[in-house]
N, C-alpha and C. Protein backbone atom coordinates (compact mmCIF):
# COMPACT_ATOMS: atom_id res chain seq x y z
N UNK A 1 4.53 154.95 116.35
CA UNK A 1 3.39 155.84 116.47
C UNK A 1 3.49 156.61 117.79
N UNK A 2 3.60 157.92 117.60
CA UNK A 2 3.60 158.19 118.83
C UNK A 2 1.81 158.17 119.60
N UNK A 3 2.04 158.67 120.80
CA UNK A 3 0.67 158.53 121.80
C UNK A 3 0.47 159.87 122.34
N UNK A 4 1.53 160.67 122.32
CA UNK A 4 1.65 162.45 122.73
C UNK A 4 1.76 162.86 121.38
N UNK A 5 1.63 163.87 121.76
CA UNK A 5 1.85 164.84 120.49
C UNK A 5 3.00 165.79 121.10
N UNK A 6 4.03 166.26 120.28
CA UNK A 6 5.45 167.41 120.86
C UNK A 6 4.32 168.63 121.02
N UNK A 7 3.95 169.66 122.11
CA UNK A 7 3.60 171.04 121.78
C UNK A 7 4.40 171.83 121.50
N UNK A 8 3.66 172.81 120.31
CA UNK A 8 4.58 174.07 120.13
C UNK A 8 4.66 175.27 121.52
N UNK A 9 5.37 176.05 121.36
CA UNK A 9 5.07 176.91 122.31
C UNK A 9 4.07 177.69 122.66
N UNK A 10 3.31 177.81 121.99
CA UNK A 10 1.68 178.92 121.80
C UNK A 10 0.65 177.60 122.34
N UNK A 11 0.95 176.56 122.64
CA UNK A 11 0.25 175.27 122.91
C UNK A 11 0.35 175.11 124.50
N UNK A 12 1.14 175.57 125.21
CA UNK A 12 1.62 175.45 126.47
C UNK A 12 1.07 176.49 127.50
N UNK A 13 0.97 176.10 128.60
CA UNK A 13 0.71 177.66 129.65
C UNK A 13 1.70 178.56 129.21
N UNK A 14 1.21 179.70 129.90
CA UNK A 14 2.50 181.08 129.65
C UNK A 14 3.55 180.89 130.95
N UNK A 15 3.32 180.18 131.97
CA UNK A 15 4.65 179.99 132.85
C UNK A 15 5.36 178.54 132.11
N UNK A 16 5.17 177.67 131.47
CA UNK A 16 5.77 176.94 130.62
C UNK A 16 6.18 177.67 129.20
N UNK A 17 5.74 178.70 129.23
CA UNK A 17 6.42 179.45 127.70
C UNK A 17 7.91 179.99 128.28
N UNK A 18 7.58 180.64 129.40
CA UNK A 18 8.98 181.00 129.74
C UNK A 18 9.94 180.26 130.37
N UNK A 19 9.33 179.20 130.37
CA UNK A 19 10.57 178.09 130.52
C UNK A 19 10.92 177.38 129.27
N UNK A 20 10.34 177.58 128.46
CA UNK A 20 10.65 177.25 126.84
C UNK A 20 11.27 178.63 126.23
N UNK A 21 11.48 179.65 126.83
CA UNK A 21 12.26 180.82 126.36
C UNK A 21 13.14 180.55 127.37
N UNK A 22 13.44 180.20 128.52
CA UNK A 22 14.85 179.83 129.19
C UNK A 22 15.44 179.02 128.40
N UNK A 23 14.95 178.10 128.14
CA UNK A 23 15.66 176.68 127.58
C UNK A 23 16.14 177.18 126.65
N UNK A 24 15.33 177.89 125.95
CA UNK A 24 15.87 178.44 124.02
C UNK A 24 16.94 179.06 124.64
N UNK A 25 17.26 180.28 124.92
CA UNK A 25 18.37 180.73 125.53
C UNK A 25 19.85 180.12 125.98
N UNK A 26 19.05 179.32 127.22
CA UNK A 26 20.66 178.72 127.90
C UNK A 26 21.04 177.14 126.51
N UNK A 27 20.44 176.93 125.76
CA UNK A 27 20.50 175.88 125.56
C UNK A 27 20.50 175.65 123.82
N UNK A 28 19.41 176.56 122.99
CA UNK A 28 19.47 176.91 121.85
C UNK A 28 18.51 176.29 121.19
N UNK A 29 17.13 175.64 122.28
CA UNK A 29 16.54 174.84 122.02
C UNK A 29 15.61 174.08 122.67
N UNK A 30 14.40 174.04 122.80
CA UNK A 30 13.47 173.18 123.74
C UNK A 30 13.90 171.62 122.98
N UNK A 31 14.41 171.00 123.87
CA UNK A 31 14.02 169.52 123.90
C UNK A 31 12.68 168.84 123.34
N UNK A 32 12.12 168.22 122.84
CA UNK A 32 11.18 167.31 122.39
C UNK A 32 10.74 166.64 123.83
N UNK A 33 11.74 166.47 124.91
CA UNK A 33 11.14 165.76 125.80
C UNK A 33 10.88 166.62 126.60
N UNK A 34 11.28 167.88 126.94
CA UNK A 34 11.27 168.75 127.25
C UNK A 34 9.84 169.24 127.34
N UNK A 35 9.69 169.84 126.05
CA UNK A 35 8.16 170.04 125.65
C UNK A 35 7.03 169.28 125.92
N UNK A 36 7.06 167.99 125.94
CA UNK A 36 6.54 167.21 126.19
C UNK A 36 5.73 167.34 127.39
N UNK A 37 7.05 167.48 128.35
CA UNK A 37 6.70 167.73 130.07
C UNK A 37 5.90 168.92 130.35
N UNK A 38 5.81 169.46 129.21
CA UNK A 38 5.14 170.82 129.10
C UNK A 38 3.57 170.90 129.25
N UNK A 39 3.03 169.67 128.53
CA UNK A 39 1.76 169.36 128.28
C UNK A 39 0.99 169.30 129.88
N UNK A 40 1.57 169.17 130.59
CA UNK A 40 1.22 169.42 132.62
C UNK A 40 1.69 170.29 132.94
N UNK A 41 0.83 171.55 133.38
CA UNK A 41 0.79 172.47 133.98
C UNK A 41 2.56 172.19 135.08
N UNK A 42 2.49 171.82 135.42
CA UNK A 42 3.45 171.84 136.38
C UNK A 42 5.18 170.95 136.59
N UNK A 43 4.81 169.88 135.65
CA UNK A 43 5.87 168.75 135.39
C UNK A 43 7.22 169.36 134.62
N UNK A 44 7.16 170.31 133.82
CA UNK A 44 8.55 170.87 133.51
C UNK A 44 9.35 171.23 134.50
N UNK A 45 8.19 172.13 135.00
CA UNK A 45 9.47 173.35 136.02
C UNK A 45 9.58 172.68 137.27
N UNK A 46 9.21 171.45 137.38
CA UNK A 46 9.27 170.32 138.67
C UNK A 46 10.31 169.86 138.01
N UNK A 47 10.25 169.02 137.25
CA UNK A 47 11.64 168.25 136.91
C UNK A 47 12.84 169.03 136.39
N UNK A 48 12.41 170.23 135.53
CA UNK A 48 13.86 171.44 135.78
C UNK A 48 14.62 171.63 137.10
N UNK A 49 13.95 171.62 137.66
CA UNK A 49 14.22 172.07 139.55
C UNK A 49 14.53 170.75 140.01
N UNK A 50 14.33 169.68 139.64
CA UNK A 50 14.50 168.42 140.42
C UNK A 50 16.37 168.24 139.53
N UNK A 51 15.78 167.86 138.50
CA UNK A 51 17.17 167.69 137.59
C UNK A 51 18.60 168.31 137.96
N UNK A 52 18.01 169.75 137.95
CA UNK A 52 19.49 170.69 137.96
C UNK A 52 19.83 170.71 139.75
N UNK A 53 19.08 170.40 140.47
CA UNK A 53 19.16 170.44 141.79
C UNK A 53 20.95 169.98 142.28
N UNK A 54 21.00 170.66 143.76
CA UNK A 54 22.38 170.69 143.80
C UNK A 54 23.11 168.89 144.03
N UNK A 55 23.92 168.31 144.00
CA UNK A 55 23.81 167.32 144.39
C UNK A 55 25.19 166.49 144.57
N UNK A 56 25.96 165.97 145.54
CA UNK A 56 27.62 165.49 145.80
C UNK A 56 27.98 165.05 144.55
N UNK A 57 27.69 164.71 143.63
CA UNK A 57 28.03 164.23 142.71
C UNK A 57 28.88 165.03 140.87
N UNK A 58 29.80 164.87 140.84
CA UNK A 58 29.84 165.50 139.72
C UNK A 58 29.08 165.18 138.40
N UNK A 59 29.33 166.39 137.28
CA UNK A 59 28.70 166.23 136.32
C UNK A 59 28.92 164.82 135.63
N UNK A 60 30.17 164.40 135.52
CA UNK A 60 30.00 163.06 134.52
C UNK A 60 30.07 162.11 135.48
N UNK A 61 29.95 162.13 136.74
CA UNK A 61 29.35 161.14 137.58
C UNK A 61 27.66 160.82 137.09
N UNK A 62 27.13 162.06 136.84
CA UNK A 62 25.52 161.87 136.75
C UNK A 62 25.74 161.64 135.22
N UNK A 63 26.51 162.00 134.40
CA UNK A 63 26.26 161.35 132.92
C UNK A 63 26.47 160.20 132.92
N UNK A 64 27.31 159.13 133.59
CA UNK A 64 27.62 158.11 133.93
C UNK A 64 26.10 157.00 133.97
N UNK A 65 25.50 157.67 135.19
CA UNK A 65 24.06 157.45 135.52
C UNK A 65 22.79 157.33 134.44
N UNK A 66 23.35 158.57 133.97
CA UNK A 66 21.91 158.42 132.86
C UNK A 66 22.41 157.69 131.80
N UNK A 67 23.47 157.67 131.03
CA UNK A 67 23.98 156.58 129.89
C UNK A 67 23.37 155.35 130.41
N UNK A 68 24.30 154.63 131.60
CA UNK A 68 23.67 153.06 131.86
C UNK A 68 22.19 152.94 132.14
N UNK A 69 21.53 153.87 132.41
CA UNK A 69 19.79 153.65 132.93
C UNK A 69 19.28 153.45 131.76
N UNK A 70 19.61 155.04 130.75
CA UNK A 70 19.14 154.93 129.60
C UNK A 70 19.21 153.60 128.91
N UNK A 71 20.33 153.49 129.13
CA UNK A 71 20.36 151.72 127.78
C UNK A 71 19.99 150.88 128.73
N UNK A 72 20.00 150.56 129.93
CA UNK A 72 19.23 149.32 130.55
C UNK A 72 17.41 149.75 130.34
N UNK A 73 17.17 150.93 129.77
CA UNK A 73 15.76 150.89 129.69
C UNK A 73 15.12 151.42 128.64
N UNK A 74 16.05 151.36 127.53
CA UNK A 74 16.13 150.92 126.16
C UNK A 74 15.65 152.12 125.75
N UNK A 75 16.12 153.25 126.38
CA UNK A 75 15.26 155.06 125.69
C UNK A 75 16.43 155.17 124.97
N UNK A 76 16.10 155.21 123.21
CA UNK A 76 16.68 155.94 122.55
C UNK A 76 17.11 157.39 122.41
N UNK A 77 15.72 158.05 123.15
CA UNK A 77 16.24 159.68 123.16
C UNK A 77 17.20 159.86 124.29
N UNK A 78 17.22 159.23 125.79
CA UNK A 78 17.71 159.66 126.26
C UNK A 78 19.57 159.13 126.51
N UNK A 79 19.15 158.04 125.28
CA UNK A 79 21.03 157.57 124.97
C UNK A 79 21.30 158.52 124.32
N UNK A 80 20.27 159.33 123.53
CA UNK A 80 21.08 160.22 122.04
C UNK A 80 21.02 161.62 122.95
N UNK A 81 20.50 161.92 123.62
CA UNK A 81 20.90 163.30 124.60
C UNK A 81 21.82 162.96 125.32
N UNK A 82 21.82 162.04 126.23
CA UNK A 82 23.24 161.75 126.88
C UNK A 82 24.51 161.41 126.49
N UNK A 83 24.62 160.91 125.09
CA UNK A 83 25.68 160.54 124.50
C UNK A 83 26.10 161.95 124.08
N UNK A 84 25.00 162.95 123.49
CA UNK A 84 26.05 164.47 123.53
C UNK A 84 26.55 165.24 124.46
N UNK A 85 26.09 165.31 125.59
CA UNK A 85 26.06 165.62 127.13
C UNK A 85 27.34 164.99 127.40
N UNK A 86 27.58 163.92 127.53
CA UNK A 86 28.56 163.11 127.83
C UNK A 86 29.87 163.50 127.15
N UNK A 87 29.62 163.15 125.52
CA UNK A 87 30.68 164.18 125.01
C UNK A 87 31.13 165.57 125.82
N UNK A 88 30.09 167.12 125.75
CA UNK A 88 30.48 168.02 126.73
C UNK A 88 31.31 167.52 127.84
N UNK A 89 31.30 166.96 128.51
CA UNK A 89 31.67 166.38 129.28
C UNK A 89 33.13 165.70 129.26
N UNK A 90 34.06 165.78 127.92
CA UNK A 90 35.00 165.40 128.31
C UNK A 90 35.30 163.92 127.97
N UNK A 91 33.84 162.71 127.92
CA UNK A 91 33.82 161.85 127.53
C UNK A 91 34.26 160.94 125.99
N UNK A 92 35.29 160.35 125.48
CA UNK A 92 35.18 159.98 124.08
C UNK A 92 33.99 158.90 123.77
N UNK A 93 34.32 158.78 122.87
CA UNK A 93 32.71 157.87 121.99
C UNK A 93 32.62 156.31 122.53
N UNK A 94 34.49 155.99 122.55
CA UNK A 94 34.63 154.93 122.87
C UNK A 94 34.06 154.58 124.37
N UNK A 95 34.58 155.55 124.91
CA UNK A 95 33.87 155.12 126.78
C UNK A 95 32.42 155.48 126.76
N UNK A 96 31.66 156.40 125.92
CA UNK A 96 30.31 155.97 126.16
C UNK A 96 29.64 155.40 125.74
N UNK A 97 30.10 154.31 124.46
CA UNK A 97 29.79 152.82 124.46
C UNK A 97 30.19 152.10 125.43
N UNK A 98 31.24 152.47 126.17
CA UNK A 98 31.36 150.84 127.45
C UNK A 98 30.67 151.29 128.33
N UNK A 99 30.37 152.76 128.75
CA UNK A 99 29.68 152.94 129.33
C UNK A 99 28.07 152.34 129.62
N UNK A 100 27.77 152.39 128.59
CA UNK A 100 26.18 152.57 128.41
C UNK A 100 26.71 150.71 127.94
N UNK A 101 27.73 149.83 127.86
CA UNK A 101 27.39 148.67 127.90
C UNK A 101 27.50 147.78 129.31
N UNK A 102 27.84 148.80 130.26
CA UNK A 102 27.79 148.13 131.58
C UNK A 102 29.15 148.28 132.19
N UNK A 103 30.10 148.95 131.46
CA UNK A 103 31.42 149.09 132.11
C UNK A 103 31.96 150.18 132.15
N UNK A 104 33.28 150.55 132.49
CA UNK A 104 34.02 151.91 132.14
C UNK A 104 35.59 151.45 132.81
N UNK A 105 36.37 150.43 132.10
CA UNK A 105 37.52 149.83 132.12
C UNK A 105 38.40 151.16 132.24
N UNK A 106 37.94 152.07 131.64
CA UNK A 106 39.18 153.40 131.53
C UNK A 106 39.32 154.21 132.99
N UNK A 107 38.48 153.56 133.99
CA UNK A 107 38.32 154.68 135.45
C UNK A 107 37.92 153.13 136.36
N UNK A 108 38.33 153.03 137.18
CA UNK A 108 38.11 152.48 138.31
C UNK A 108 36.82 152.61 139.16
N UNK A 109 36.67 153.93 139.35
CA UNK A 109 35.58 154.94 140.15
C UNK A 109 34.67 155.15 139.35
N UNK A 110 34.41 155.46 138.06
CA UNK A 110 33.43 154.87 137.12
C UNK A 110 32.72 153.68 137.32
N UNK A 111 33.68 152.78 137.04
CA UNK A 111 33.17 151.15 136.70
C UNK A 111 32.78 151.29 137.71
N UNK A 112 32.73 151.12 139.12
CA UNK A 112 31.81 151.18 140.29
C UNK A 112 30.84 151.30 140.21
N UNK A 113 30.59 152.91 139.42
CA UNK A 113 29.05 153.46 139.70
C UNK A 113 28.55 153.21 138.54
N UNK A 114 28.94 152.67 137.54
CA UNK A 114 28.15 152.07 136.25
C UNK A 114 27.68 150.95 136.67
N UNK A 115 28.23 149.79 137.28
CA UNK A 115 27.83 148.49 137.60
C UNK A 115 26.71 149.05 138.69
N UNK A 116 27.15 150.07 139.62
CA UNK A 116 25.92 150.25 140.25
C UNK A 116 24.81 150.42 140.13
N UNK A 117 24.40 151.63 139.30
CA UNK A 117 23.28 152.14 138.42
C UNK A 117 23.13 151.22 137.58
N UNK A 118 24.22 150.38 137.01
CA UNK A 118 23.18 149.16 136.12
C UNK A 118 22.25 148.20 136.86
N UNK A 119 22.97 147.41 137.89
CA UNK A 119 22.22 146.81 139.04
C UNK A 119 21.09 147.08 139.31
N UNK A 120 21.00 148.80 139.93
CA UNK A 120 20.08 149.11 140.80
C UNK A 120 18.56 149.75 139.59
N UNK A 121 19.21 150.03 138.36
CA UNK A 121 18.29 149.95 137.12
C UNK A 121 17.39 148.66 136.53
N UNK A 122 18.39 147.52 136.62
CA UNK A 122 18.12 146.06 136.33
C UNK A 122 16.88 145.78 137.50
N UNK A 123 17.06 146.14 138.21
CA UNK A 123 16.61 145.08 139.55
C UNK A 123 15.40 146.10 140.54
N UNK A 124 14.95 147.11 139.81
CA UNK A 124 14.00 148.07 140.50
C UNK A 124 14.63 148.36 141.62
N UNK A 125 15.82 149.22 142.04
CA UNK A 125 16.32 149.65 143.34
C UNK A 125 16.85 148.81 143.95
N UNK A 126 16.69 147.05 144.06
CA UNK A 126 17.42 145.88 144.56
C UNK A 126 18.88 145.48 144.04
N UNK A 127 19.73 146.91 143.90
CA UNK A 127 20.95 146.81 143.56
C UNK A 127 21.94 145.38 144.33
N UNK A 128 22.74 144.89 143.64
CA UNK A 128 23.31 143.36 144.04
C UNK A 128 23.92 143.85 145.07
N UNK A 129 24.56 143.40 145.91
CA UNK A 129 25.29 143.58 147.21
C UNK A 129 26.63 143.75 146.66
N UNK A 130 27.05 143.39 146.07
CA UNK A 130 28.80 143.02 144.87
C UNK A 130 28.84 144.82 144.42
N UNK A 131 27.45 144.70 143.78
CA UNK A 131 27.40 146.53 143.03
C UNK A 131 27.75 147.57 144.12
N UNK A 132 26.94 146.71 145.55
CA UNK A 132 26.93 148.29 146.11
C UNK A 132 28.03 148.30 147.37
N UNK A 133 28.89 147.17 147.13
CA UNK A 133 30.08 146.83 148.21
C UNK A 133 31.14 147.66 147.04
N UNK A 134 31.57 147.41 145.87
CA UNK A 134 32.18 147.94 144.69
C UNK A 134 32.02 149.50 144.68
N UNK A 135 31.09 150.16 144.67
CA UNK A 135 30.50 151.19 145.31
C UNK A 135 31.43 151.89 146.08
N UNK A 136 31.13 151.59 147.67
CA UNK A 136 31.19 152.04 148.30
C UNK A 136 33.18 151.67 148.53
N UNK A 137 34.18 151.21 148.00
CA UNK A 137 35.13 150.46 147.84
C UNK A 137 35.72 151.31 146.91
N UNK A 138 35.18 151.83 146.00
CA UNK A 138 35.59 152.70 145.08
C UNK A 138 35.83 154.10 145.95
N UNK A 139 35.16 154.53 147.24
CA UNK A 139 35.42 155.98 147.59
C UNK A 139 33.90 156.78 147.70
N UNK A 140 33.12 156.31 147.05
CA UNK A 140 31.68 156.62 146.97
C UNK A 140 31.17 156.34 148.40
N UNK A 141 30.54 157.86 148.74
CA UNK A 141 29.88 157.80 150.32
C UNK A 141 28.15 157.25 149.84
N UNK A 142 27.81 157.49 151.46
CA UNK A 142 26.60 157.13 151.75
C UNK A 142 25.57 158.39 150.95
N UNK A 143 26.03 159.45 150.94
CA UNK A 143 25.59 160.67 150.79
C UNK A 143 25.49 160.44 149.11
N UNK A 144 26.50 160.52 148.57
CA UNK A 144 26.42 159.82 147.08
C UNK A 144 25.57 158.61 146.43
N UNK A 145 25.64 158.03 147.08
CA UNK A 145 24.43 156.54 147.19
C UNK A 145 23.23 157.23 146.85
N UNK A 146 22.23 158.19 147.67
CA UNK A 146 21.77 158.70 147.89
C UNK A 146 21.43 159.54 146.72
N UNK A 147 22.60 160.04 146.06
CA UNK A 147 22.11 161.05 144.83
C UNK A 147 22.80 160.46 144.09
N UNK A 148 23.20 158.94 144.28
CA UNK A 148 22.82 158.38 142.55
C UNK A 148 21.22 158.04 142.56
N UNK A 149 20.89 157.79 143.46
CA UNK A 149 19.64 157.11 143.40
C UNK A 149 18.55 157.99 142.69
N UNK A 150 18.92 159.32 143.23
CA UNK A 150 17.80 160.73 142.70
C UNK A 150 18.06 161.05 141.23
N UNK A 151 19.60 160.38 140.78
CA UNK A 151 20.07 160.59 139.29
C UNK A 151 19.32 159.22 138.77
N UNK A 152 19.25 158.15 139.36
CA UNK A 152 18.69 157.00 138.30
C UNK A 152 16.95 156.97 138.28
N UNK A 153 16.39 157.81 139.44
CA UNK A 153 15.31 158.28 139.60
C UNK A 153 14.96 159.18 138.24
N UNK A 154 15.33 160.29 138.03
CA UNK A 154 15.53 161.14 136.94
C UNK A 154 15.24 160.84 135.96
N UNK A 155 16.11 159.67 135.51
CA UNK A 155 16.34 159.05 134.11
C UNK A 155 15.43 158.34 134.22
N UNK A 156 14.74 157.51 135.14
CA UNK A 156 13.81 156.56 135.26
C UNK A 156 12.30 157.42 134.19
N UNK A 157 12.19 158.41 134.97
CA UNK A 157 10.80 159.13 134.96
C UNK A 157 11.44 159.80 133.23
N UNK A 158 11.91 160.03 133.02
CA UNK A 158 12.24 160.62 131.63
C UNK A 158 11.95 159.41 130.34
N UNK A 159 12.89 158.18 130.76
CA UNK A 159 12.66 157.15 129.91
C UNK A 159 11.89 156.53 130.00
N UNK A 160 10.78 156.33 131.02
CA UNK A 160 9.40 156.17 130.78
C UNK A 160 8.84 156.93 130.08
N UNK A 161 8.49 158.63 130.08
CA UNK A 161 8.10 159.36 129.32
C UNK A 161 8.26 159.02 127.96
N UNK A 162 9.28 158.70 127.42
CA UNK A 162 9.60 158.29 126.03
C UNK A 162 9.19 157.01 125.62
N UNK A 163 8.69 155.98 126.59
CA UNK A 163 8.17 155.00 125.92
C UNK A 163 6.98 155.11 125.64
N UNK A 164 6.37 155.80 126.65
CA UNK A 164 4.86 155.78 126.29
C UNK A 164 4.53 156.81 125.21
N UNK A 165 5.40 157.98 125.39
CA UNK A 165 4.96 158.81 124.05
C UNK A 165 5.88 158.66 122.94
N UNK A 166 6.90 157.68 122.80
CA UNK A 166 7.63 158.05 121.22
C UNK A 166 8.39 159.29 120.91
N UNK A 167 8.35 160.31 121.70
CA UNK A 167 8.97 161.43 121.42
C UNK A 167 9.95 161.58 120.47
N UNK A 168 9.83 162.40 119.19
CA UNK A 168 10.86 162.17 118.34
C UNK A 168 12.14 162.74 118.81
N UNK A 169 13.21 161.84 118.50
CA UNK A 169 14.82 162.07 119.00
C UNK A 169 15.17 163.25 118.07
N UNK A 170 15.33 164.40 118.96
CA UNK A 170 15.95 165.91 118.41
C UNK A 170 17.43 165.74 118.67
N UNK A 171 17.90 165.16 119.24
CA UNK A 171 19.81 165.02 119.55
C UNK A 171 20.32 163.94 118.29
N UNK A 172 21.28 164.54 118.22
CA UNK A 172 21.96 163.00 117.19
C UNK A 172 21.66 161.58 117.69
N UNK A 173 21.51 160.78 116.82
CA UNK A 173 21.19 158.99 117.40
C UNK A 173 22.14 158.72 118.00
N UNK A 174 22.14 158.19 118.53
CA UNK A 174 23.10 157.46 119.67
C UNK A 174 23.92 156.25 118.87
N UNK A 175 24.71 155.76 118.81
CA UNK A 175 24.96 154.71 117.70
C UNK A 175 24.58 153.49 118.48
N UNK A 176 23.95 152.54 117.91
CA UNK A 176 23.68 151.08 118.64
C UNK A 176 24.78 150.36 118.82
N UNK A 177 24.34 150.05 120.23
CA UNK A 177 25.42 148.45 120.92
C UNK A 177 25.26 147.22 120.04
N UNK A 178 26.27 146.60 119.83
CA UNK A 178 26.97 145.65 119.28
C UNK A 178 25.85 144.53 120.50
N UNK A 179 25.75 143.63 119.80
CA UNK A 179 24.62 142.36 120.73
C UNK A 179 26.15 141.62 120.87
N UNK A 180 26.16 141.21 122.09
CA UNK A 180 27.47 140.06 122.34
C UNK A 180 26.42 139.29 122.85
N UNK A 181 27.01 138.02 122.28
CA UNK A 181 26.27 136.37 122.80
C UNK A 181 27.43 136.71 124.32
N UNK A 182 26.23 135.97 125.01
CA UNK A 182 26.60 135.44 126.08
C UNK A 182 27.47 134.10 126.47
């Protein structure tokens, strides 16, 4: 059940319309979660501007980020947006299942910052000392630390959004993780 309702565009302020005519444009499409953020005067074009903001990190460094947050915080939409993102990105299907299961065996410098962002996702910011020695061991600066944190921040505030409202998943499903016994 959802608890929001998606707005259409005639539902929104007119400075959120034209950020729903950007999006259509660069993108071919307002997001569902997107729209969503729409419903507050001000929360789109804050988190547009926060999101795309400049930051040391490359792009599938931050897809990296949002895959493991997403599945440590169980948002279906934002595994099934990031799993296409990720694809763009260069990523195969296979690594963004290990990805999003806590690893990335195929990169060294990956697995770092996946175990990291899983940690520091798991544990409200109390990333393990192992995660963030691995980290920083991998080549990852202080400065990077820093804007993973604003990337798992991101995903944080997004995949909350989706729990409380249900937002229906507009991206392909994400395919589900395999449960391994422990």
């Amino acid at each position: 059940m959802n608890t929001i309702t998606v707005p259409a565009r005639e539902q929104v302020s007119a400075s959120n319309q034209t950020l729903f005519d950007n999006l259509k444009k660069g993108i071919g499409f307002v997001p569902n979660l997107f729209a969503t953020m729409a419903l507050s005067e001000h929360a789109l074009g804050t988190y547009l501007a926060f999101s795309n903001a400049k930051t040391s990190l490359r792009a599938k460094e931050k897809e990296v980020i949002n895959l493991v947050v997403s599945q440590v915080n169980d948002c279906d939409y934002c595994s099934s947006a990031h799993t296409a993102l990720a694809k763009l990105n260069g990523f195969t299907d296979e690594q963004i299942l290990e990805i999003r299961s806590g690893h990335a065996s195929f990169d060294a410098k990956y697995d770092a910052l996946v175990k990291y962002a899983k940690s520091a996702a798991e544990n409200k910011g109390h990333a393990s000392q192992e995660s963030l020695d691995a980290f920083f061991a991998a080549g990852y600066t202080q400065e990077n630390l820093v804007d993973a944190i604003l990337v798992i921040a991101d995903k944080t505030f997004t995949n909350y959004l989706f729990a409380v409202a249900n937002i229906p998943v507009d991206f392909p499903k994400a395919p589900a993780l395999e449960k391994v016994n422990a």
